[in-house]
Every structure is written in structure tokens, then in C-alpha cells.
Protein backbone atom coordinates (compact mmCIF):
# COMPACT_ATOMS: atom_id res chain seq x y z
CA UNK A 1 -7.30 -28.25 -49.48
CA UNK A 2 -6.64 -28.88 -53.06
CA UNK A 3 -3.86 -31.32 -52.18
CA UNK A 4 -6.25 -33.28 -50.05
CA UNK A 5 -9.14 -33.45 -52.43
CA UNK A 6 -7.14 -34.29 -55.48
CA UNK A 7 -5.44 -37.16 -53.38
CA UNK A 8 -9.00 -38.36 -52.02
CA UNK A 9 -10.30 -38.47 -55.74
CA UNK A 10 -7.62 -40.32 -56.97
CA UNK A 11 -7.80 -42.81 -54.61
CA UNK A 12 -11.75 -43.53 -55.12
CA UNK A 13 -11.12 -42.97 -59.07
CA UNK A 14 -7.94 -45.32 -59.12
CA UNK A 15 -9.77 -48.82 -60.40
CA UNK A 16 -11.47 -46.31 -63.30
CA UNK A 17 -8.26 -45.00 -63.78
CA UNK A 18 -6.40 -48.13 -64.13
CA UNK A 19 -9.47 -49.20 -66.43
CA UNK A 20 -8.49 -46.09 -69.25
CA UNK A 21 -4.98 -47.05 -68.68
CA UNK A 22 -5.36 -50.63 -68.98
CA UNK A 23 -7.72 -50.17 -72.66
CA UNK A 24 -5.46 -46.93 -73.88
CA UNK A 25 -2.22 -49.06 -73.41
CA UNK A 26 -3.72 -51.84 -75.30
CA UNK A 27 -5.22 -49.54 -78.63
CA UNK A 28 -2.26 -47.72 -78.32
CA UNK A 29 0.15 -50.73 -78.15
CA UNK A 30 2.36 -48.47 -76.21
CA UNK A 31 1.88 -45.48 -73.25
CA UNK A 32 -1.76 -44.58 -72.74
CA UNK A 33 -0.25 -41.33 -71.20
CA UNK A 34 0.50 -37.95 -72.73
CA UNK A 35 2.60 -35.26 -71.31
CA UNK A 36 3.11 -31.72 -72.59
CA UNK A 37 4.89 -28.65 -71.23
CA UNK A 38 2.71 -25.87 -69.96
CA UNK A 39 3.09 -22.72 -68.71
CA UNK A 40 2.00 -22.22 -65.04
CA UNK A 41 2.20 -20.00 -62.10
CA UNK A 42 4.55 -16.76 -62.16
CA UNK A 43 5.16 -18.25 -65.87
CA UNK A 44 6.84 -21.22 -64.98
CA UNK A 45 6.73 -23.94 -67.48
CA UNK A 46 5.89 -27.56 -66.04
CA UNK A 47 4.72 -31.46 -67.52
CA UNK A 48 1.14 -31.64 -67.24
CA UNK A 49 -0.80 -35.07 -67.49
CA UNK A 50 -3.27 -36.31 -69.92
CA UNK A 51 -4.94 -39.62 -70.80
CA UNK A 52 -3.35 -40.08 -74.53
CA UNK A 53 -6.89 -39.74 -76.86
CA UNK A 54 -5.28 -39.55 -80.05
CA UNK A 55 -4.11 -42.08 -82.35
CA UNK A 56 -0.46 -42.03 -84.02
CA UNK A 57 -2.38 -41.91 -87.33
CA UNK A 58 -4.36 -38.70 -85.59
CA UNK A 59 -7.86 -40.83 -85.59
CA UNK A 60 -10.14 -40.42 -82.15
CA UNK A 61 -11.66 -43.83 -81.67
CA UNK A 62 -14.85 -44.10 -79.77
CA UNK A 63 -13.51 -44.41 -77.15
CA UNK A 64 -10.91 -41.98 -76.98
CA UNK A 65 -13.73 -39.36 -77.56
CA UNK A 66 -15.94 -40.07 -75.09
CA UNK A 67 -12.96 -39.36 -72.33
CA UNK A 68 -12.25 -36.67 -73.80
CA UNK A 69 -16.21 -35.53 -73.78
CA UNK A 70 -16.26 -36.38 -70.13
CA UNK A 71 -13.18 -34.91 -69.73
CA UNK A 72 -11.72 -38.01 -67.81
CA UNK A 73 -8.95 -37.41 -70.14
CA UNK A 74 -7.68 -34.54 -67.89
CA UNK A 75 -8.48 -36.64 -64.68
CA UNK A 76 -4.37 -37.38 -64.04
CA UNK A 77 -4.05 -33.51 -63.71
CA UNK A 78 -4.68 -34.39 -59.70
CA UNK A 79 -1.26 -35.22 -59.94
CA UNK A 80 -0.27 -31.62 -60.93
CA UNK A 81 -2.52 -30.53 -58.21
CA UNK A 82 -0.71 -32.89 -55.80
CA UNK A 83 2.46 -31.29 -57.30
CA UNK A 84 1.02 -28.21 -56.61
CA UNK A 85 1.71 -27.16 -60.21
CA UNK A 86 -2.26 -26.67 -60.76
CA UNK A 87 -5.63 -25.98 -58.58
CA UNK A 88 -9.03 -26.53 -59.18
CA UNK A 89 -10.04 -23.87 -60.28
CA UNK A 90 -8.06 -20.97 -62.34
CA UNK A 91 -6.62 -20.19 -65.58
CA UNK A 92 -6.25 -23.34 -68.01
CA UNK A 93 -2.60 -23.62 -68.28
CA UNK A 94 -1.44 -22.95 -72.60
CA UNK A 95 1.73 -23.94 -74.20
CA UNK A 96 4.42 -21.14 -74.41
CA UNK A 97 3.34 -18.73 -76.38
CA UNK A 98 0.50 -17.55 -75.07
CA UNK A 99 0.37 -16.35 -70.62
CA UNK A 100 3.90 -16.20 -71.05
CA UNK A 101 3.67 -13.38 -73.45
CA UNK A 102 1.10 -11.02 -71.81
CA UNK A 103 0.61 -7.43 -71.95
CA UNK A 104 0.62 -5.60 -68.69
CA UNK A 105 -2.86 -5.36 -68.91
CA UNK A 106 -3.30 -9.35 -68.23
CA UNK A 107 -0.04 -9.63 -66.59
CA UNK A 108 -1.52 -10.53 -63.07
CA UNK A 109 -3.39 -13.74 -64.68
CA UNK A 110 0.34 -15.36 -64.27
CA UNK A 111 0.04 -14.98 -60.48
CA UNK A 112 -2.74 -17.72 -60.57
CA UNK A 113 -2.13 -21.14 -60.64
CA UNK A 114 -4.03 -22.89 -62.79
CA UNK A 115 -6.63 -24.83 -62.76
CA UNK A 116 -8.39 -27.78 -64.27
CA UNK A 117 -11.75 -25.57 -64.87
CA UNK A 118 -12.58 -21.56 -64.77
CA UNK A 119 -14.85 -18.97 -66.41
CA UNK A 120 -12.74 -19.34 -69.66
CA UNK A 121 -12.75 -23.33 -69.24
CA UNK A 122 -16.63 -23.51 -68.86
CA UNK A 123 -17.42 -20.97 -71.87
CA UNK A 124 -14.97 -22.81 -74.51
CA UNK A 125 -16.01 -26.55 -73.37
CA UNK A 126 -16.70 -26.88 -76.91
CA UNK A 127 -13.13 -25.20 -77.53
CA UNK A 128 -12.61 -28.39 -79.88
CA UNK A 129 -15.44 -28.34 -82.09
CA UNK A 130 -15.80 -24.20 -82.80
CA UNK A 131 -11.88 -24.71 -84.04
CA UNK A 132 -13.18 -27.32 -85.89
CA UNK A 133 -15.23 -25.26 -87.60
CA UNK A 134 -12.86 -23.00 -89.02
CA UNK A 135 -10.80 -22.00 -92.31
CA UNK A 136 -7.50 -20.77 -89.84
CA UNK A 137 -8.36 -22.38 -86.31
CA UNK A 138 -4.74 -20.88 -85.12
CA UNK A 139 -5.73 -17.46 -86.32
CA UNK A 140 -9.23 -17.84 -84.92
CA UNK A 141 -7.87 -18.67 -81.59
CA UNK A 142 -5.62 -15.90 -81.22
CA UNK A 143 -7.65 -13.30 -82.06
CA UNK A 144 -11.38 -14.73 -80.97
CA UNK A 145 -11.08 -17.48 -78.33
CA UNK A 146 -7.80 -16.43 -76.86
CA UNK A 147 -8.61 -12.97 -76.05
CA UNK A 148 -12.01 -13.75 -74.59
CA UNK A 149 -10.07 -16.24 -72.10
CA UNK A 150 -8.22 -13.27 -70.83
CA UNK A 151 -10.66 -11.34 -70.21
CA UNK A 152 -12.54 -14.09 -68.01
CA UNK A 153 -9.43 -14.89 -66.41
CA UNK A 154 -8.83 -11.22 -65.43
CA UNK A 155 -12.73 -11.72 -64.50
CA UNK A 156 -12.02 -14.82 -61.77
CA UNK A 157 -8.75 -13.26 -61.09
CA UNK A 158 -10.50 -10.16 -59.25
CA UNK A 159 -13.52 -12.53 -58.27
CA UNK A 160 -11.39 -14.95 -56.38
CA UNK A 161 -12.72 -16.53 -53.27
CA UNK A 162 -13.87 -19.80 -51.79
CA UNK A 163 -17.78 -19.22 -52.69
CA UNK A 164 -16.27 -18.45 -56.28
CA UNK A 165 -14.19 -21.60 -56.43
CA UNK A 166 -17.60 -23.71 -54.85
CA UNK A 167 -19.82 -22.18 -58.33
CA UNK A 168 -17.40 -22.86 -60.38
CA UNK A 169 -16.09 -26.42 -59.37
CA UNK A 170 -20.89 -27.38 -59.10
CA UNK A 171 -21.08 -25.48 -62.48
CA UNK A 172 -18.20 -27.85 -64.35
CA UNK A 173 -19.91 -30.74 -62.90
CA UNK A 174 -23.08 -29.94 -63.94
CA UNK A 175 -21.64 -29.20 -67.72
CA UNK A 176 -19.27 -32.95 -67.49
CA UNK A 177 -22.37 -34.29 -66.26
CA UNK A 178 -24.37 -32.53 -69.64
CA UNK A 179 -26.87 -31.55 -67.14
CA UNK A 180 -26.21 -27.33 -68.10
CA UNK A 181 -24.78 -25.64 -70.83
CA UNK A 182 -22.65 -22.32 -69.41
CA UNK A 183 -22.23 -19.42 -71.16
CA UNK A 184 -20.27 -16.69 -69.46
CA UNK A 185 -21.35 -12.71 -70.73
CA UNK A 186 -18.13 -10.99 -71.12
């Protein structure tokens, strides 16, 4: 199903699509793509897909932030779902360092794949801005944001069903769509 759907969105998103691409490759002056390794399902690493939103100089232009706010920035992650590298809903997928490294007690996150939204996706939407707001972001996200993602993870992980998957995937709309603000009570 998530094969399907991701190819069906891409096909009635492709002229938006090739819009961002089109206006990224020409304030970039070079790819309007960005690729980074991630670590999926049963902690294997793969290249997941991103419109580029940041400048070589590190600026976010207009814009660059509003995909980013509407998240069409992540919108070529249907490709990882078409790779079957990601789903629509589950666990964000991190760099190494992070589900790679799990204690036993989170251990069974890594038998997700993951997803484009989730519990932990929905209550950090704003992920960018409370780093932003901190002395040591890195230090704040490993010991604040980090382990609250865990324990929603663990949360959808022994929630997981269809009618879970359905609130989740109306829920993220709603929140792209700024029509809700979601706050998930650990």
C-alpha cells in the first residue's frame, strides 16, 4: 500500500515537484537535491532524499523556508518509500549515532521502518526552532528531545495498526496544513 500511494502522489505532485527543482537548481546554481545517510530498518544505513533548503553560505532564503515549513522539502522521501527504505508512518530515520546505538530497552524501535511522520515527528514539528533556542542544541537533543522520541516511538511501536497509521497520516496533514497544533503526553 505504501508503494502504491507514494507512486500515485508523485505522479499528481510531479509538475510541483519539477517547480522546487526547477527554482532550487537555479538559487543554488547547482543540485537542488540533498542526500544524507540514515539509519533505517534492522539498523541498516541508506540515502534518503531531501529538497536542498540551505544555502552554501548556510542562509535559508524565503523560499527555502517555506518548503521546509510545509515540509515539501521531505516530499522526494516517496522515493525511499518506493525503495521500500521508509513508510508513512514510523520512526523518523537519524544519522548514525543515534537508533543504531540503542539500549535494549528501545531496541525493538529498529524493527520499524521509518517513516516520513509519527508520534515523535508530530510533537517536535518545531524540532528546528526549540534547538534554535538553545546554548548546546547537541546536548539538548540528546538528553531532552532525543529521549522523548524514544519513548513515543516505543509508544507507536506497541500501538501499531492501520487505524493508528489513518490518525496519524489526518493528524500530520492537519499540522502541514497549520490547521492543529499536536502535542503528544508522554
Amino acid at each position: 500500500m505504501d508503494t502504491f500511494l507514494a507512486i500515485l502522489l508523485l505522479a499528481i505532485l510531479f509538475p510541483i515537484l519539477l517547480l522546487i527543482s526547477i527554482v532550487l537548481l537555479l538559487l543554488h546554481k547547482d543540485s537542488p537535491f540533498f542526500t544524507q545517510i540514515r539509519v533505517g530498518q534492522h539498523v541498516k544505513t541508506f540515502k534518503i532524499y531531501k529538497f536542498k533548503t540551505i544555502t552554501s553560505t548556510g542562509e535559508i532564503p524565503p523560499f527555502m523556508k517555506f518548503l521546509r515549513k510545509t515540509k515539501l522539502d521531505e516530499t522526494l522521501q516517496l522515493f525511499n518509500i518506493i525503495k521500500q527504505e521508509m513508510s508513512f508512518v514510523g520512526p523518523r530515520p537519524d544519522v548514525p549515532g543515534y537508533y543504531d546505538q540503542l539500549s535494549t530497552e528501545f531496541r525493538s524501535i529498529s524493527d520499524l521502518k521509518p517513516g516520513l511522520t509519527g508520534y515523535a515527528s508530530l510533537k517536535f514539528s518545531n524540532e528546528e526552532y526549540l534547538l534554535s533556542k538553545q546554548k548546546n542544541p547537541h546536548k539538548y537533543n540528546d538528553e531532552v528531545i532525543f529521549p522523548q522520541k524514544l519513548r513515543l516511538n516505543l509508544k507507536y511501536r506497541k500501538e501499531i495498526s492501520f487505524t493508528t497509521d489513518l490518525k496519524l497520516l489526518f493528524i500530520t496533514f492537519l499540522v502541514v496544513l497549520n490547521l492543529t497544533n499536536y502535542d503528544t503526553k508522554i
